[in-house]
Structures are given as C-alpha cells and as structure tokens.
N, C-alpha and C. Protein backbone atom coordinates (compact mmCIF):
# COMPACT_ATOMS: atom_id res chain seq x y z
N UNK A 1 -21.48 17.34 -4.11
CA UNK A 1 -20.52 16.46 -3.44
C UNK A 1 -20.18 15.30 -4.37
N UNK A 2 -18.72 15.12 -4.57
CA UNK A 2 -18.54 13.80 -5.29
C UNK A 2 -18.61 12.76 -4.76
N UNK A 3 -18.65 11.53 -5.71
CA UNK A 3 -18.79 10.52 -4.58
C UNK A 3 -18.33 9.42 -5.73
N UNK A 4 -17.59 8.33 -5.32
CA UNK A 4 -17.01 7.31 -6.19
C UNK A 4 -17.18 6.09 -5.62
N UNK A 5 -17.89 5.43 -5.90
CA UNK A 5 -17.89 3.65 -5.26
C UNK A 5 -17.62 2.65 -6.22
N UNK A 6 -16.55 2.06 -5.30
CA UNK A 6 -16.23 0.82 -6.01
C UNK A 6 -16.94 -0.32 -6.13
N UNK A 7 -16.35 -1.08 -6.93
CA UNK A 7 -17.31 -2.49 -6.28
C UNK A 7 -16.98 -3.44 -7.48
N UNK A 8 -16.60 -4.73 -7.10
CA UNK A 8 -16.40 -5.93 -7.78
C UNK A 8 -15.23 -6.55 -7.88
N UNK A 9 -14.70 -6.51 -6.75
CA UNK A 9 -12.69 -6.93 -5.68
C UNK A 9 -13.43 -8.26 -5.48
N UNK A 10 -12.51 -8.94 -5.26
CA UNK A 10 -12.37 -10.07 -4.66
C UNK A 10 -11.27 -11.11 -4.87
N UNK A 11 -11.64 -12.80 -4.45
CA UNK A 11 -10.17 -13.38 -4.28
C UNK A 11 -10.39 -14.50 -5.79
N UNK A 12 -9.18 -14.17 -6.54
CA UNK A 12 -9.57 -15.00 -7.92
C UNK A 12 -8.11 -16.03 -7.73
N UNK A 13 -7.83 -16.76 -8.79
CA UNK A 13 -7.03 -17.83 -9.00
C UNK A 13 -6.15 -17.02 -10.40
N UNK A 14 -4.92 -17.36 -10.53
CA UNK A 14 -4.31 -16.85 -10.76
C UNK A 14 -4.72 -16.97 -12.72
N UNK A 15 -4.79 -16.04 -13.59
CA UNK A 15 -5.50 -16.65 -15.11
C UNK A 15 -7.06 -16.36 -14.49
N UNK A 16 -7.29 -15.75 -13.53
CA UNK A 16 -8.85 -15.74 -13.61
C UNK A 16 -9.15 -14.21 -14.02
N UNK A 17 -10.49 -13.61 -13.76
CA UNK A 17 -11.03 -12.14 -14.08
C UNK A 17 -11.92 -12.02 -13.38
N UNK A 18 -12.11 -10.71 -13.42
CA UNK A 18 -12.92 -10.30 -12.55
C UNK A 18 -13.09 -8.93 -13.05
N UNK A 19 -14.58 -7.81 -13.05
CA UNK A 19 -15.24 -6.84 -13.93
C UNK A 19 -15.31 -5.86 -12.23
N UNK A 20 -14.28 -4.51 -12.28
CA UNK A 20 -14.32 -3.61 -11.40
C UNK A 20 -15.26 -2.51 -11.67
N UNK A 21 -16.17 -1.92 -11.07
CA UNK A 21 -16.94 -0.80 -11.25
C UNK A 21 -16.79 0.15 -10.50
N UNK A 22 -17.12 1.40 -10.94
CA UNK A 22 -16.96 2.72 -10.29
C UNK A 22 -18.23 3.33 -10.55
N UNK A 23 -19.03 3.51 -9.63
CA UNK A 23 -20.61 4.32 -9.97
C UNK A 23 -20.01 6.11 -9.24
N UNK A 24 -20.30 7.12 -10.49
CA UNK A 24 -20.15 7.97 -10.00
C UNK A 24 -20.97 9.25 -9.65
N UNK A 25 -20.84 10.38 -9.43
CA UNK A 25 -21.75 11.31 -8.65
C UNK A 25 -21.33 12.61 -8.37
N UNK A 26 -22.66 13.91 -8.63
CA UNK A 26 -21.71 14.89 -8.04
C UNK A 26 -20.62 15.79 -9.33
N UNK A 27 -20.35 14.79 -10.24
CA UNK A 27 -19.85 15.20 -11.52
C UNK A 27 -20.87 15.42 -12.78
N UNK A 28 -20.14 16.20 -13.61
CA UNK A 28 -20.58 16.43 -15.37
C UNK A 28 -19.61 14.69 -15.77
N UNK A 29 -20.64 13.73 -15.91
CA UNK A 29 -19.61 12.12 -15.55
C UNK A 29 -18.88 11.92 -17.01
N UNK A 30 -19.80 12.47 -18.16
CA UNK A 30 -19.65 12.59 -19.52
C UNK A 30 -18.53 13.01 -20.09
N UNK A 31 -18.21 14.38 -19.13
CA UNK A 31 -16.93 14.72 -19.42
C UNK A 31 -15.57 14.50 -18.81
N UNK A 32 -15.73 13.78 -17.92
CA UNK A 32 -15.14 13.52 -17.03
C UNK A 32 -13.96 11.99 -17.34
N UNK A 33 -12.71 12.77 -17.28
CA UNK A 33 -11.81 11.97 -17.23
C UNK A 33 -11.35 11.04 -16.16
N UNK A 34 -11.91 9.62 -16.21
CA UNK A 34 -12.02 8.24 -14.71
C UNK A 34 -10.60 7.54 -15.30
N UNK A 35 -10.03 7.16 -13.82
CA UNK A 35 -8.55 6.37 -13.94
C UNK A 35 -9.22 5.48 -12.98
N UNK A 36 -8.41 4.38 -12.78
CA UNK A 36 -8.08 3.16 -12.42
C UNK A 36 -6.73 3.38 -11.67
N UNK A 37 -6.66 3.23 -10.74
CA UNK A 37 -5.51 2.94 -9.30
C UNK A 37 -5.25 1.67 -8.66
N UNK A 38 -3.96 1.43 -8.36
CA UNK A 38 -3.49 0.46 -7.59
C UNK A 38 -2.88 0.77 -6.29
N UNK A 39 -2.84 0.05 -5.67
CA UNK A 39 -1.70 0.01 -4.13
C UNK A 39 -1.80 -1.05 -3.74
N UNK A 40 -0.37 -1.59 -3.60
CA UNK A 40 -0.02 -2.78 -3.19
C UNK A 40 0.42 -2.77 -1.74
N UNK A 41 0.77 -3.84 -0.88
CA UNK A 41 1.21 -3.36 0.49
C UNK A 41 2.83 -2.79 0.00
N UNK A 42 2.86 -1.73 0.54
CA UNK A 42 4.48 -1.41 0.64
C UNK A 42 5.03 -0.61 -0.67
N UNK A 43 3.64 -0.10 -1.67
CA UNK A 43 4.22 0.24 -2.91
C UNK A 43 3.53 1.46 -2.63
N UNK A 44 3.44 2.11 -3.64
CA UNK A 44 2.71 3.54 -4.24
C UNK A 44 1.83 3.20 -4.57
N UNK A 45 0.66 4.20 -4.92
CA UNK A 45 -0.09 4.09 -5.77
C UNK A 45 0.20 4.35 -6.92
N UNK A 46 -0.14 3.62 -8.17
CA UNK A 46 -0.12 3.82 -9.50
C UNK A 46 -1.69 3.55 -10.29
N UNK A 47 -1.41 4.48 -11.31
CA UNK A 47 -2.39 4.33 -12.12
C UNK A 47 -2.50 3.32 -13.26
N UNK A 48 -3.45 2.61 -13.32
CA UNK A 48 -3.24 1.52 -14.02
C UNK A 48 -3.87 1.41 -15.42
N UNK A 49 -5.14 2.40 -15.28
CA UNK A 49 -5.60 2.68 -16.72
C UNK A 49 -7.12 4.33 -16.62
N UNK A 50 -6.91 4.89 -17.81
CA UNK A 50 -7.40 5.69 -17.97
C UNK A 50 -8.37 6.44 -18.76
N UNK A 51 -9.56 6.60 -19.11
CA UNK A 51 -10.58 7.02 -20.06
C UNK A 51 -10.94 8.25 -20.45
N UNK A 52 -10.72 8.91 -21.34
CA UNK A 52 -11.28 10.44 -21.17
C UNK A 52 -13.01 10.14 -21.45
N UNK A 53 -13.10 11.58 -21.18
CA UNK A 53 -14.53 11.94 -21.51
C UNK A 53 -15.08 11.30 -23.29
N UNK A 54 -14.09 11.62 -24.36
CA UNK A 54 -14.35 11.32 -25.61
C UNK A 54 -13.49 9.97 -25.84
N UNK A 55 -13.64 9.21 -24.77
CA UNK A 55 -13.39 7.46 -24.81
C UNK A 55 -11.58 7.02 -25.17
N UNK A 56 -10.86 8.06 -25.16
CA UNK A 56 -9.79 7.83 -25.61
C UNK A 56 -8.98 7.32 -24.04
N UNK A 57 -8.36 5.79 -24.35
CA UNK A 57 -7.75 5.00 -22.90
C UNK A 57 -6.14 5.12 -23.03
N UNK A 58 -5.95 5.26 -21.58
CA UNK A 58 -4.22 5.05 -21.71
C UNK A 58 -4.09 4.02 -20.56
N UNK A 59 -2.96 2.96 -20.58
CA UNK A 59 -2.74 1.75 -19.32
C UNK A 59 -1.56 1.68 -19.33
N UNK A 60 -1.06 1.54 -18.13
CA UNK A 60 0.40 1.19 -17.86
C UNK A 60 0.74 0.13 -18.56
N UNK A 61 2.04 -0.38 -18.87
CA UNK A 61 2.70 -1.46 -19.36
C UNK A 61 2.15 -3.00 -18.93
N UNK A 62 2.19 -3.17 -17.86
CA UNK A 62 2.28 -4.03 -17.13
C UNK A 62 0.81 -4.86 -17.24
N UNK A 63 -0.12 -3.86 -17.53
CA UNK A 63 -1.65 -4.12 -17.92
C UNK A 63 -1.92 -4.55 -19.21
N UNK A 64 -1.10 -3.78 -20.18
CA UNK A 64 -1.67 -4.07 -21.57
C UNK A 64 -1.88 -5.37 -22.05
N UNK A 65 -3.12 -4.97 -22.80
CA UNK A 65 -3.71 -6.71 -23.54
C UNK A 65 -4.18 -7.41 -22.41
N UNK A 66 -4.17 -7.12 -20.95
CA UNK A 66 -5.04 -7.96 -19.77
C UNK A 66 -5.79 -7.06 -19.16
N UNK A 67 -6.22 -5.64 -19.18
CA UNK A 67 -7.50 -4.93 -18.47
C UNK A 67 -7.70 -4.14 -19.78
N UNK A 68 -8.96 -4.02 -19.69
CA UNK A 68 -9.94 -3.02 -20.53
C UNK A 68 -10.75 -2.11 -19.24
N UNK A 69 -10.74 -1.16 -19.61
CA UNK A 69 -11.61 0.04 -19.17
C UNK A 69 -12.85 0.63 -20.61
N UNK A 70 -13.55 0.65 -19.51
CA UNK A 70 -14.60 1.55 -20.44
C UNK A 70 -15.55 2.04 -19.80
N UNK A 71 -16.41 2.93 -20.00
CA UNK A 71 -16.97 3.44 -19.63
C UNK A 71 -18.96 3.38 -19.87
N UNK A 72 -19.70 3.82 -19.31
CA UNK A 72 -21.25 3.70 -19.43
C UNK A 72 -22.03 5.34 -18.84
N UNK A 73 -22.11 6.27 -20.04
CA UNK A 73 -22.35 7.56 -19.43
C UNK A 73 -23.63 7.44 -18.88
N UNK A 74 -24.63 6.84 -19.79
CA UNK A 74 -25.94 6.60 -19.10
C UNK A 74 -26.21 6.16 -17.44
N UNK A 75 -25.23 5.42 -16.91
CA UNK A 75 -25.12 4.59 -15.90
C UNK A 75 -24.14 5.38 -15.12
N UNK A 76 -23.44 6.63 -15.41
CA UNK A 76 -22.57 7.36 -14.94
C UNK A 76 -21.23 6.38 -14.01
N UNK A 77 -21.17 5.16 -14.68
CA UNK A 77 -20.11 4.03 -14.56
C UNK A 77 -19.06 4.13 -15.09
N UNK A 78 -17.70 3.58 -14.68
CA UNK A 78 -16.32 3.11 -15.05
C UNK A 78 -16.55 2.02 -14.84
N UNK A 79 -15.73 0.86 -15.79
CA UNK A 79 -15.58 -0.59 -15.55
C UNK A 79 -13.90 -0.66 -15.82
N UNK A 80 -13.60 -1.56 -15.03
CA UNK A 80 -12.40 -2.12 -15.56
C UNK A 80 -12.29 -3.82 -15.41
N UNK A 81 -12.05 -4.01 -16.38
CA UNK A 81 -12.23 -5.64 -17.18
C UNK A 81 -11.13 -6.00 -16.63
N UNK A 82 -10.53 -6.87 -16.03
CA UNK A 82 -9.31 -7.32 -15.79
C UNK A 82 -9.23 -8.97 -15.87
N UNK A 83 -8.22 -9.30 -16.62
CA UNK A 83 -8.47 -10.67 -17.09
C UNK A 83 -6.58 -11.15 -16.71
N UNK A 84 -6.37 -12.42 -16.95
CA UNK A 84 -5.54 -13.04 -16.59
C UNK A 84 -4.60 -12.90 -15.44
N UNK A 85 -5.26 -12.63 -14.35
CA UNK A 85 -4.98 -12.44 -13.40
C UNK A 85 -3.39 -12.84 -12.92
N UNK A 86 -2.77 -12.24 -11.98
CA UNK A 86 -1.21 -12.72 -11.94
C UNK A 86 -1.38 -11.92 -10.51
N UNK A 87 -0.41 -12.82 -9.46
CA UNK A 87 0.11 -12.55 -8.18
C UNK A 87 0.30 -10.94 -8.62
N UNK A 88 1.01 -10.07 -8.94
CA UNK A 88 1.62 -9.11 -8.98
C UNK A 88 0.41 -8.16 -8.90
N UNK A 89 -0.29 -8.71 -9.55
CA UNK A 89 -1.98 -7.82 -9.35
C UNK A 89 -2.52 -7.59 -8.44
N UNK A 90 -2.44 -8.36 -7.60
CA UNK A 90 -2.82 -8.25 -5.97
C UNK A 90 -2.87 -6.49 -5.58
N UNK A 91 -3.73 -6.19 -4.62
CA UNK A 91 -3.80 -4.95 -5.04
C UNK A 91 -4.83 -4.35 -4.31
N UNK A 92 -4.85 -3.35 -3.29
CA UNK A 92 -6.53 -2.32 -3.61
C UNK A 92 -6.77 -1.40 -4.98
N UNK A 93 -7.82 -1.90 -5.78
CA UNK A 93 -8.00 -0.84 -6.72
C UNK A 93 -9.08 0.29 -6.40
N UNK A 94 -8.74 1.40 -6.83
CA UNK A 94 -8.87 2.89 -6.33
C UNK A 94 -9.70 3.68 -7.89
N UNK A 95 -11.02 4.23 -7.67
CA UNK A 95 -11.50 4.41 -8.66
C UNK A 95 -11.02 6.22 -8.30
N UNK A 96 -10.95 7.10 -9.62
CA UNK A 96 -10.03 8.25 -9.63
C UNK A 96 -10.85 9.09 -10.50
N UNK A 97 -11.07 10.48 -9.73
CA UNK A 97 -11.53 11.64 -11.07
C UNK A 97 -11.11 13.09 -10.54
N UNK A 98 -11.08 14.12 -11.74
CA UNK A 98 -10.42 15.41 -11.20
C UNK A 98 -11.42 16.15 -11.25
N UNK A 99 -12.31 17.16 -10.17
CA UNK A 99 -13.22 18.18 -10.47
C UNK A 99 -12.16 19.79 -10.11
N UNK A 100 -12.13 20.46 -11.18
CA UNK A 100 -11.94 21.87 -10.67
C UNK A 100 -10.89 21.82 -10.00
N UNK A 101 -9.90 21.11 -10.77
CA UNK A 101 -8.52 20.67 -9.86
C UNK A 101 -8.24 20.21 -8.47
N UNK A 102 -9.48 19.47 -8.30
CA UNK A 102 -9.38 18.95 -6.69
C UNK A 102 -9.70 17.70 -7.06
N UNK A 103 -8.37 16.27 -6.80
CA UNK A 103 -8.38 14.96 -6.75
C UNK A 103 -9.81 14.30 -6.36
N UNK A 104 -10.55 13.12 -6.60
CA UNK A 104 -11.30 12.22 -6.10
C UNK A 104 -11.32 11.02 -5.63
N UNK A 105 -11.14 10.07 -4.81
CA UNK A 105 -11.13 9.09 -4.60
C UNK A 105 -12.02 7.99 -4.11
N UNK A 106 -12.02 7.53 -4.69
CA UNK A 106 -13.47 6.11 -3.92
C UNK A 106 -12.92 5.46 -2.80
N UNK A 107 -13.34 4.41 -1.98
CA UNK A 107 -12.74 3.93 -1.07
C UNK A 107 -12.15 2.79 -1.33
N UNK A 108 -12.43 2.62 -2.58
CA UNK A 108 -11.38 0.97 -3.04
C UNK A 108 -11.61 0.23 -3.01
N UNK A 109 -11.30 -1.33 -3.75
CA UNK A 109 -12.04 -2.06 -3.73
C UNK A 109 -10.46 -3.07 -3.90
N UNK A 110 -10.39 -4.25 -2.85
CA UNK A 110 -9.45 -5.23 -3.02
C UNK A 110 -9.51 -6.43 -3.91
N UNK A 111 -8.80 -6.47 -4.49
CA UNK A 111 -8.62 -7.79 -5.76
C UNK A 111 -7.05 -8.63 -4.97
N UNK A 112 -7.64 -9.42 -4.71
CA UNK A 112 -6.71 -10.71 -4.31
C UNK A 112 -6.24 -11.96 -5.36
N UNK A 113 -5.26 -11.91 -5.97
CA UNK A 113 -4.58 -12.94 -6.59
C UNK A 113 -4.18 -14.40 -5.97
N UNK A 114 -4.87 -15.23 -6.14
CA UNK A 114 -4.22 -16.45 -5.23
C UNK A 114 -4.99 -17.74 -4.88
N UNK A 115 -4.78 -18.64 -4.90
CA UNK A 115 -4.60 -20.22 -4.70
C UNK A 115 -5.25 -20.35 -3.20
C-alpha cells in the first residue's frame, strides 16, 4: 500500500520560507520519481517541481531560483525548500508519485502566504 504524508504547511509572511516534506511508503522510493503539487482555491492543480530517481529536477517557471526539491533515499523523504514566499504561493501543496501507472497522492499540506 502506498502512502505519502505531508508535513511542514503553514502561515508565513510574505519573503519568508518554509521546508515541505513528503515521508514515503509502499514504494521502491530510490527509484521513484516524487513531484511537488499545488492548488489554489479556484485553480488546477499544477506541478510545481520534480525529482527523478537519479536526482535530475524540473520546476515550473514561476518557482525557479525560490524552491529547491531534493530528496533523502535513506529517510525515503521528498523536501521542498521554498523560500521567498509571495501571495501567489498560497496554496495546498500535494506530495505526488507514479507506481505501475497508478497516480499517488498525499493528503496535502497548506502553505499560507500573508500578513
């Protein structure tokens, strides 16, 4: 059974950071390609950044040069570093993996932008 938990949302000030984790389970975690998700009220979900198994990352535009992802196989962890925080970030983030062509999802974790 897979299993994805988030953990490390909360309400920051706008220029602040905050370190998202994904503990995972149930997977080969090593090889395993972990994304980073967003949903805003009223938007889609989008993917915001991505790690393969052999450490190679891809991030949307909008992210670059303000989140880092990386990964901890020992700890079978995803992190995502997110720094300079901006209203637009506001967000549930959604930790993401593919087994055997069947989607995964964690239950999310909210990051609040704001004053």
């Amino acid at each position: 059974q897979v299993q994805l938990v988030e953990s490390g949302g909360g309400l920051v000030q706008p220029g602040g950071s905050l370190r998202l984790s994904c503990a995972a389970s149930g997977i080969i975690f090593r090889i395993a390609t972990m994304g980073w998700y967003r949903q805003a009220p009223g938007k889609q979900r989008e993917l915001v950044a991505e790690i393969t198994g052999a450490g190679a990352t891809n991030y949307v535009d909008s992210v670059k040069g303000r989140f880092t992802i990386s990964r901890d196989n020992a700890k079978n962890t995803v992190y995502l570093q997110v720094n300079n925080l901006k209203s637009e970030d506001t967000a549930v983030y959604y930790c993401n993996t593919n087994r055997q062509g069947v989607r995964y999802w964690g239950q999310g974790t909210q990051v609040t932008v704001g004053s």
